[in-house]
Protein backbone atom coordinates (compact mmCIF):
# COMPACT_ATOMS: atom_id res chain seq x y z
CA UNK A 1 0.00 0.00 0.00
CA UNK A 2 2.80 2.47 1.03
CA UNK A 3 4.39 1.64 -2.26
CA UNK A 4 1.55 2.57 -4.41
CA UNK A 5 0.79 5.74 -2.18
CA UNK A 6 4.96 6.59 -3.29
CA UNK A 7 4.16 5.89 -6.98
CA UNK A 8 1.05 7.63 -7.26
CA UNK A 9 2.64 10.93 -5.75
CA UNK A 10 5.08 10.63 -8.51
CA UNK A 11 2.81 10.15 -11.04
CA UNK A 12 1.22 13.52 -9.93
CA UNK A 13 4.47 15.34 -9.39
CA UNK A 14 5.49 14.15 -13.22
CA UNK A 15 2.15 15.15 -14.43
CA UNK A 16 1.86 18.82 -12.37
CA UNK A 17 5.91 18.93 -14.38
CA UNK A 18 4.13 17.89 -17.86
CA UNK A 19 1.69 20.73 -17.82
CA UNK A 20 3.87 23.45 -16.38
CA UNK A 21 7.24 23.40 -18.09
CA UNK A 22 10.13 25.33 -16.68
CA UNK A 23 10.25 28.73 -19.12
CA UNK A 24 13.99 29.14 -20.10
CA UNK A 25 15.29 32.19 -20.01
CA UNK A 26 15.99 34.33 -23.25
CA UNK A 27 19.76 34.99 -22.57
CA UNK A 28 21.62 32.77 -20.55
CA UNK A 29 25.32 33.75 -19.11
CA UNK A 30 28.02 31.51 -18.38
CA UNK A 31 29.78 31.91 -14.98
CA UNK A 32 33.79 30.22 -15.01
CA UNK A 33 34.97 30.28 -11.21
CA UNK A 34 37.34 33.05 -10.77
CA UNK A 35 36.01 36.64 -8.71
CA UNK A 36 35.56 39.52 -11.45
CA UNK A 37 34.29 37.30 -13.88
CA UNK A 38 31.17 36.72 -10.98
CA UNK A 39 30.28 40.33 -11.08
CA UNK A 40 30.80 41.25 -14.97
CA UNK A 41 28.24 38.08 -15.58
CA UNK A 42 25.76 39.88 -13.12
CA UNK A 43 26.40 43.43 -14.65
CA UNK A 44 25.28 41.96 -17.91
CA UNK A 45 22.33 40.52 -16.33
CA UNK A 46 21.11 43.24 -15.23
CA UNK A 47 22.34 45.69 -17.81
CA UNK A 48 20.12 43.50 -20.36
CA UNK A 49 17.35 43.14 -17.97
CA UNK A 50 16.83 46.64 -16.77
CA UNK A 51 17.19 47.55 -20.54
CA UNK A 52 15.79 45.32 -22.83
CA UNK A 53 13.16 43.46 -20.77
CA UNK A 54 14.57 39.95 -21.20
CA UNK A 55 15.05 37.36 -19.14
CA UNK A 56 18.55 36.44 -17.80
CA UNK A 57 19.88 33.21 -16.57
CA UNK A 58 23.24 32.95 -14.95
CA UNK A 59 24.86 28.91 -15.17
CA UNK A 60 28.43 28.57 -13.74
CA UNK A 61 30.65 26.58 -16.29
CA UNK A 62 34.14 25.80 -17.34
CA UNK A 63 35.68 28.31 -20.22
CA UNK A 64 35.49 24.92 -22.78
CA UNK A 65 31.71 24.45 -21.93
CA UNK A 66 30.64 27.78 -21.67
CA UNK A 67 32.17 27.93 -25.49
CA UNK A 68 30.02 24.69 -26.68
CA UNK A 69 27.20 26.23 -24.91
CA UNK A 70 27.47 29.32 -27.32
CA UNK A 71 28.41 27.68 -29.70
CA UNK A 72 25.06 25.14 -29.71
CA UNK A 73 23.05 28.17 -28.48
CA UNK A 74 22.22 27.05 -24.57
CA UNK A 75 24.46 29.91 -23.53
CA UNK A 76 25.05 33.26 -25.34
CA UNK A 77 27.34 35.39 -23.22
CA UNK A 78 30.67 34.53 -21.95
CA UNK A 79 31.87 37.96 -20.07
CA UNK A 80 35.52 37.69 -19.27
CA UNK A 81 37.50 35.50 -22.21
CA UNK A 82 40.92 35.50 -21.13
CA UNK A 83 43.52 35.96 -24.25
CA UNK A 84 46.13 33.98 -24.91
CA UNK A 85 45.30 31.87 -22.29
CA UNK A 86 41.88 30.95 -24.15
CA UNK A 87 43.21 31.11 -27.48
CA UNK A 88 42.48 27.77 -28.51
CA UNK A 89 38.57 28.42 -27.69
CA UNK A 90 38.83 31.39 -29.71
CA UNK A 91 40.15 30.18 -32.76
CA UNK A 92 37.99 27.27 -32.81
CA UNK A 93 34.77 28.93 -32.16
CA UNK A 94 35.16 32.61 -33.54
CA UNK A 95 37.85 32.04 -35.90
CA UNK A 96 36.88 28.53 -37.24
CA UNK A 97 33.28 27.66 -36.39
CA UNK A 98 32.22 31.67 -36.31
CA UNK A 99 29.68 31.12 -34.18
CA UNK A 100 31.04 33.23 -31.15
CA UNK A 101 31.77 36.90 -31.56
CA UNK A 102 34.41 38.77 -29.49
CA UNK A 103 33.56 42.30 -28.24
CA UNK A 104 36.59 44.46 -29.45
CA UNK A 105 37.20 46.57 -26.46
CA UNK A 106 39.62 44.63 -24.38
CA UNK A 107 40.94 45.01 -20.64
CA UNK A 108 44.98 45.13 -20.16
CA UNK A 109 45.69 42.46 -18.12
CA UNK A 110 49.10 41.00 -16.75
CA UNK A 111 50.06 37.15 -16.00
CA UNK A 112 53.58 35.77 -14.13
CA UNK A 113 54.99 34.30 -11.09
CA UNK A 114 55.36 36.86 -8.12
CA UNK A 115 57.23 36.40 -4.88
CA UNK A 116 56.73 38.50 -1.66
CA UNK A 117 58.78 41.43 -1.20
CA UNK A 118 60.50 39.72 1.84
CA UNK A 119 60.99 37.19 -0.20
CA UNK A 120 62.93 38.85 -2.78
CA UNK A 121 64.69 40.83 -0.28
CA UNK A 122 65.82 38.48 1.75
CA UNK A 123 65.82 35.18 0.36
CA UNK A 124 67.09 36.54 -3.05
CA UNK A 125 64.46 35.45 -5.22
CA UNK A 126 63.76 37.61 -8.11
CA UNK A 127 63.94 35.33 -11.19
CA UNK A 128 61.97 32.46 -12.45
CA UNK A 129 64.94 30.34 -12.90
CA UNK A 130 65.73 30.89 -9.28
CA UNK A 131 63.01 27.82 -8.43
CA UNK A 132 65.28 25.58 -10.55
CA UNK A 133 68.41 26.37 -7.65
CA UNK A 134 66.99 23.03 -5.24
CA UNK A 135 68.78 25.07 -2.01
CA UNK A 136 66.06 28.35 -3.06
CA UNK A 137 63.23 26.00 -4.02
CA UNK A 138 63.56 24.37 -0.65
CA UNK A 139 63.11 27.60 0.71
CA UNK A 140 58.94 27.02 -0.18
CA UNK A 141 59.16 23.43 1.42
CA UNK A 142 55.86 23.27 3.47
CA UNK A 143 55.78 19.65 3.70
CA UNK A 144 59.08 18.09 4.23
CA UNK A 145 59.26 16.52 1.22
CA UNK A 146 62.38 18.60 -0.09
CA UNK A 147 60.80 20.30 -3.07
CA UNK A 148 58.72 23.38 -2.41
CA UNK A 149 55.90 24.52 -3.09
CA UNK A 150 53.95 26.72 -5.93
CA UNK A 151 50.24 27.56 -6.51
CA UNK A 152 49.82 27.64 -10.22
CA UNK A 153 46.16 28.14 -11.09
CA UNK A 154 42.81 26.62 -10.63
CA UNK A 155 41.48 23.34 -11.70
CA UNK A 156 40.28 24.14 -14.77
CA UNK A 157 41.89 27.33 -15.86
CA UNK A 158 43.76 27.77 -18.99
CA UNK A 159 46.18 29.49 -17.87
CA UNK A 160 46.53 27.08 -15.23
CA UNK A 161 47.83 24.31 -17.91
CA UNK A 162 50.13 26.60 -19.82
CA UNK A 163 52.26 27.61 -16.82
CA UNK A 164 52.48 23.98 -16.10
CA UNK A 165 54.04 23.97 -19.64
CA UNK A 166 56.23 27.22 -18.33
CA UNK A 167 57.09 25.23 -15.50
CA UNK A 168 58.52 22.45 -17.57
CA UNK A 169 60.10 24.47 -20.33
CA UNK A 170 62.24 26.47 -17.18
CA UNK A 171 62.61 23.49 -14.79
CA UNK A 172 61.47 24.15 -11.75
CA UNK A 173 58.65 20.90 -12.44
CA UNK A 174 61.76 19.46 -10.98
CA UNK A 175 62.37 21.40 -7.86
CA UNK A 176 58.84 22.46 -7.23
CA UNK A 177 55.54 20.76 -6.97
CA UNK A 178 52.69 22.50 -8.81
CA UNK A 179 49.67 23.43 -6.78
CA UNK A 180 46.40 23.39 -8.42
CA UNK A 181 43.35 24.57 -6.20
CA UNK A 182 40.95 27.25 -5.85
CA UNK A 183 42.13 29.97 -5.69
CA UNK A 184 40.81 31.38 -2.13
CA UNK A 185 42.86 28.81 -0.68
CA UNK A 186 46.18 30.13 -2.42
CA UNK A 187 45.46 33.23 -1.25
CA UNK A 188 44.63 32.37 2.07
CA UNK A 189 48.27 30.64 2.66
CA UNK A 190 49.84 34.30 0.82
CA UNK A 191 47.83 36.16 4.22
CA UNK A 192 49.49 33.55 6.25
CA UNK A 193 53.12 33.73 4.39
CA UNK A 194 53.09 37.15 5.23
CA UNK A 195 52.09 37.56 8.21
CA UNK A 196 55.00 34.99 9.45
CA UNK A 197 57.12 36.62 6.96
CA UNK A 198 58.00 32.95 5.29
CA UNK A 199 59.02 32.70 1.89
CA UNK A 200 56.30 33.12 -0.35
CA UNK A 201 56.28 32.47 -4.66
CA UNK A 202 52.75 31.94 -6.49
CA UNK A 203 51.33 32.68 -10.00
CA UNK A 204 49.89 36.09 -10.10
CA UNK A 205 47.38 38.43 -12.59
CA UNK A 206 46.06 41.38 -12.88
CA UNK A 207 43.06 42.84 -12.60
CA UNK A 208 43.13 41.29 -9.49
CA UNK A 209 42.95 42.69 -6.11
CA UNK A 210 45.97 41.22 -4.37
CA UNK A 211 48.30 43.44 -5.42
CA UNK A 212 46.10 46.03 -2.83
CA UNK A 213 46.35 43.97 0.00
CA UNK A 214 50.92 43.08 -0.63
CA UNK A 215 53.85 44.10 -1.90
CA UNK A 216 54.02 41.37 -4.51
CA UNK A 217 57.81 41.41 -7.01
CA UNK A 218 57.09 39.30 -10.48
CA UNK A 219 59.97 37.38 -10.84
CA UNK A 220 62.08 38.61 -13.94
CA UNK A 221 62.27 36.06 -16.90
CA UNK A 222 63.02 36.16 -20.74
CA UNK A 223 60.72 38.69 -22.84
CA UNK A 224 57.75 37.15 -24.94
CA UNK A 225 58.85 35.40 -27.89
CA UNK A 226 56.43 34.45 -30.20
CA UNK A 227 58.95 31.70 -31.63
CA UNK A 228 59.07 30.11 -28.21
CA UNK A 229 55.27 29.95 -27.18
CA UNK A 230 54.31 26.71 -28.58
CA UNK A 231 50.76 26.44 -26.60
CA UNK A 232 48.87 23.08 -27.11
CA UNK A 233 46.02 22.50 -24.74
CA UNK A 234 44.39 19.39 -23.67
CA UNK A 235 41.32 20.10 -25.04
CA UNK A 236 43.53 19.89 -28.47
CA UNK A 237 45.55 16.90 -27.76
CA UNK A 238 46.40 14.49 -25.35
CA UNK A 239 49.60 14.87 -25.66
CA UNK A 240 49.27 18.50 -25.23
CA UNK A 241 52.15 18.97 -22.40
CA UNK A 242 55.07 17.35 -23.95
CA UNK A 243 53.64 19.02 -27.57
CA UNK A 244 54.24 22.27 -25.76
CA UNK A 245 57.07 24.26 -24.68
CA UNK A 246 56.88 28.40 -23.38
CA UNK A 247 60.72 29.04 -21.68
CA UNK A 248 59.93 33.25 -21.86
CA UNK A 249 57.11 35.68 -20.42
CA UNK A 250 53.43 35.51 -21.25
CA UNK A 251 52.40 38.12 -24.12
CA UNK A 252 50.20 40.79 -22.79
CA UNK A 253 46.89 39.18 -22.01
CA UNK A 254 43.45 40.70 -22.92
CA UNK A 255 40.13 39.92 -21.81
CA UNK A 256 37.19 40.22 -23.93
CA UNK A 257 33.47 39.48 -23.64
CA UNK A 258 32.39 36.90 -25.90
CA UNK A 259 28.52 36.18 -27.31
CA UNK A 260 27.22 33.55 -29.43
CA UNK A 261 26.64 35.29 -32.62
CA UNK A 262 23.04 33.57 -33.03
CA UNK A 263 21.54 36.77 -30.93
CA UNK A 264 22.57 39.01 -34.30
CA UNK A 265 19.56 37.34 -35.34
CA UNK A 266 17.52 36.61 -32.27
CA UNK A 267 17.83 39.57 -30.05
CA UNK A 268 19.62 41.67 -31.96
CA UNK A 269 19.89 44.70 -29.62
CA UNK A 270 20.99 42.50 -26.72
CA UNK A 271 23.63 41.42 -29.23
CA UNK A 272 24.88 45.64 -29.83
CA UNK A 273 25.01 46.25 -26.30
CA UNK A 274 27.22 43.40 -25.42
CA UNK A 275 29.63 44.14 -28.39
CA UNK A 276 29.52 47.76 -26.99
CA UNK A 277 30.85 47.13 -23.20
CA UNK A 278 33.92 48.05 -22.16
CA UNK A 279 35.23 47.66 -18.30
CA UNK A 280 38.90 48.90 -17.73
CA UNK A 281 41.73 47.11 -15.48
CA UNK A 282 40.70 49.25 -11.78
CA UNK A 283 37.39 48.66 -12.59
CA UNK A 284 37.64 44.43 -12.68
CA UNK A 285 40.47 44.86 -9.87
CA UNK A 286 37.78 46.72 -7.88
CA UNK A 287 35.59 44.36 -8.15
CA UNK A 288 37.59 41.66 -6.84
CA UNK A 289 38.88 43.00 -3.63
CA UNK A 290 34.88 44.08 -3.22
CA UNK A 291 33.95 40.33 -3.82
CA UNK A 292 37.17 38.62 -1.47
CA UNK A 293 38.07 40.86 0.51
CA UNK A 294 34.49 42.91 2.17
CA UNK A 295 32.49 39.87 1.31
CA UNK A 296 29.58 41.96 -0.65
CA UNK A 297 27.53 40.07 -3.05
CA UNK A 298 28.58 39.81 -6.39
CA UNK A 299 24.44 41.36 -7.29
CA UNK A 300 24.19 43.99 -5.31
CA UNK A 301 27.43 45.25 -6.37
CA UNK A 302 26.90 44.72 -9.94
CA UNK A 303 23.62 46.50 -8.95
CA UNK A 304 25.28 49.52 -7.26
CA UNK A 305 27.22 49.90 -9.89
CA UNK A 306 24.68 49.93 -12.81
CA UNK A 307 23.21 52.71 -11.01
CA UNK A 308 26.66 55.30 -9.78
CA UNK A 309 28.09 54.14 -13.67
CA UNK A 310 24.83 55.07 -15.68
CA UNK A 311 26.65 57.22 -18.30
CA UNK A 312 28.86 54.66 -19.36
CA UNK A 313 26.27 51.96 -19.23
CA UNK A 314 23.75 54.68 -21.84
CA UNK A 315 26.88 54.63 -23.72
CA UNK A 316 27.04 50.98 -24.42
CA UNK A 317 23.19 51.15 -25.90
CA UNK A 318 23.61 53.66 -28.62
C-alpha cells in the first residue's frame, strides 16, 4: 500500500511537471569560477534586464563548456574571455566555427609568477629560474618533502595548464611541486606567508585585487617570444604537455566578452550592447577586492554599480 501511495505521488508530481514546463530564459550567461568574472556576468544581467526586458539566466561553467554552450546556443554570453590563455577556444569557435563573436574593447591584463617582497629581499628570489636552484626552491618546502611549493592556477583554468608547460620548459617541475586549487585557498596561505614573513612564490594576474592587499615582485624572466610559445592545450591533444614548450614571459593578455553570434539574429539589440561594453583594469580589480576581501555580493554590487556608472552603461546602448 505504502508503495503505491509513493508511486502515485510521482505520477502527480510528473504530471503537475508535464503541464507546467520550466520557461527558459531568453539569454543565458556563463559563470567560469574566478572573482571579477562573478560580477561582470551579473552586470550583464542586469544591464540587459533593466534595458531590454529579457530574461537572464546565470549557469556557472568551465571556459570549454561555456564555449560549446554558445556555440550550440544554450548559452550566449561569456563575459571575461581570457587571451592567450583561451586562445584555442577562440580560434575554434570565432575564428573557425564563427559562431562566437568577441567584443573588441579589451581590458589590459598581466600574467607571471610573483614572490613576496621579503621574499625577494631576503631570500634573493627575483627570477623564475631561481626555483630551478633546489637550495632556493627548498626555501617554499611546506611539507618536508624537499621540493617546495607553488600555486599555479585553478582546476580548470587555462592558464593554469600553460604555466604547467612554463614550468617544464624552465625546470622548476623538478624542484617544485605544482599546486592546483581554488584559488581562495592560495590566497589564504599568501595572508598567512606574510604575516610569518616565510618565503612566499605563487602565479599572479592582474586585474586582481591582491596586489592592494601586498607588496608582490614578479619574478624577472626572458621577454615574450612568439617563436618560443608553442601552446597546445588538452582540449587539443592528449599529448598537449610534452607538444608544448613556453621558456619566456606571457604576451600581454586581454580579456574580452564573448557572445554567441546567433543573438545578431535573435535579439539583436541585446547582441549591440554586449559588443559595446567596455570595463577597464581598476574597474575588474575593484571588483575583486569588493567580492574577497568585504564579502559583498557579487548582485548587489553589480547593482550599485549599474546605477553610480549610468553614463557609461547609456553609452554601451547607442
Amino acid at each position: 500500500m505504502k508503495a503505491r501511495s509513493v508511486l502515485a505521488g510521482l505520477t502527480m508530481l510528473l504530471a503537475s511537471a508535464t503541464a507546467a514546463p520550466a520557461i527558459a530564459a531568453d539569454i543565458v550567461v556563463g559563470v567560469p569560477n574566478w572573482p571579477s568574472v562573478r560580477v561582470t556576468a551579473h552586470i550583464v544581467k542586469v544591464v540587459l534586464e533593466d534595458n531590454l526586458g529579457v530574461e537572464v539566466e546565470l549557469q556557472q561553467g568551465t571556459n570549454p563548456i561555456v564555449f560549446e554552450a554558445m556555440d550550440q546556443g544554450s548559452m550566449h554570453v561569456h563575459p571575461e574571455v581570457w587571451l592567450p590563455n583561451q586562445q584555442n577556444l577562440h580560434d575554434q569557435y570565432v575564428v573557425e566555427a564563427q559562431t562566437v563573436e568577441m567584443n573588441p574593447n579589451g581590458v589590459p591584463a598581466f600574467t607571471a609568477f610573483c614572490a613576496t617582497k621579503y621574499t625577494a629581499d631576503e631570500h634573493g628570489v627575483t627570477s623564475l629560474t631561481d626555483l630551478t636552484d633546489p637550495e632556493k626552491a627548498a626555501l617554499f618546502d611546506t611539507d618536508g618533502d624537499g621540493m617546495g611549493e607553488i600555486w599555479i592556477g585553478a582546476s580548470g583554468w587555462a592558464s593554469t595548464n600553460i604555466e604547467k608547460i612554463r614550468a617544464k620548459s624552465y625546470g622548476f617541475d623538478q624542484t617544485m611541486n605544482l599546486l592546483e586549487m581554488d584559488e581562495t585557498l592560495a590566497l589564504a596561505a599568501l595572508d598567512a606567508a606574510v604575516e610569518a614573513n616565510d618565503p612566499f612564490v605563487m602565479m599572479c594576474y592582474t586585474p586582481h585585487h591582491m596586489f592592494s592587499l601586498h607588496d608582490l615582485v614578479p619574478l624577472s624572466e626572458p621577454d615574450h617570444d612568439p617563436e618560443k610559445w608553442v601552446i597546445v592545450q588538452p582540449t587539443d591533444d592528449a599529448d598537449w604537455l610534452n607538444m608544448s614548450s613556453a621558456p619566456v614571459a606571457w604576451p600581454a593578455p586581454q580579456l574580452h566578452l564573448h557572445f554567441a553570434k546567433s543573438l545578431r539574429e535573435t535579439n539583436p539589440a541585446a547582441a549591440e550592447l554586449l559588443s559595446n561594453m567596455a570595463f577597464d583594469t581598476d574597474q575588474l580589480s575593484a571588483m575583486t577586492y569588493a567580492l574577497v576581501v568585504d564579502g559583498v555580493d557579487p548582485e548587489e554590487y553589480a547593482r550599485n554599480w549599474v546605477q553610480q556608472n549610468s553614463d557609461t552603461v547609456d553609452s554601451w546602448l547607442q
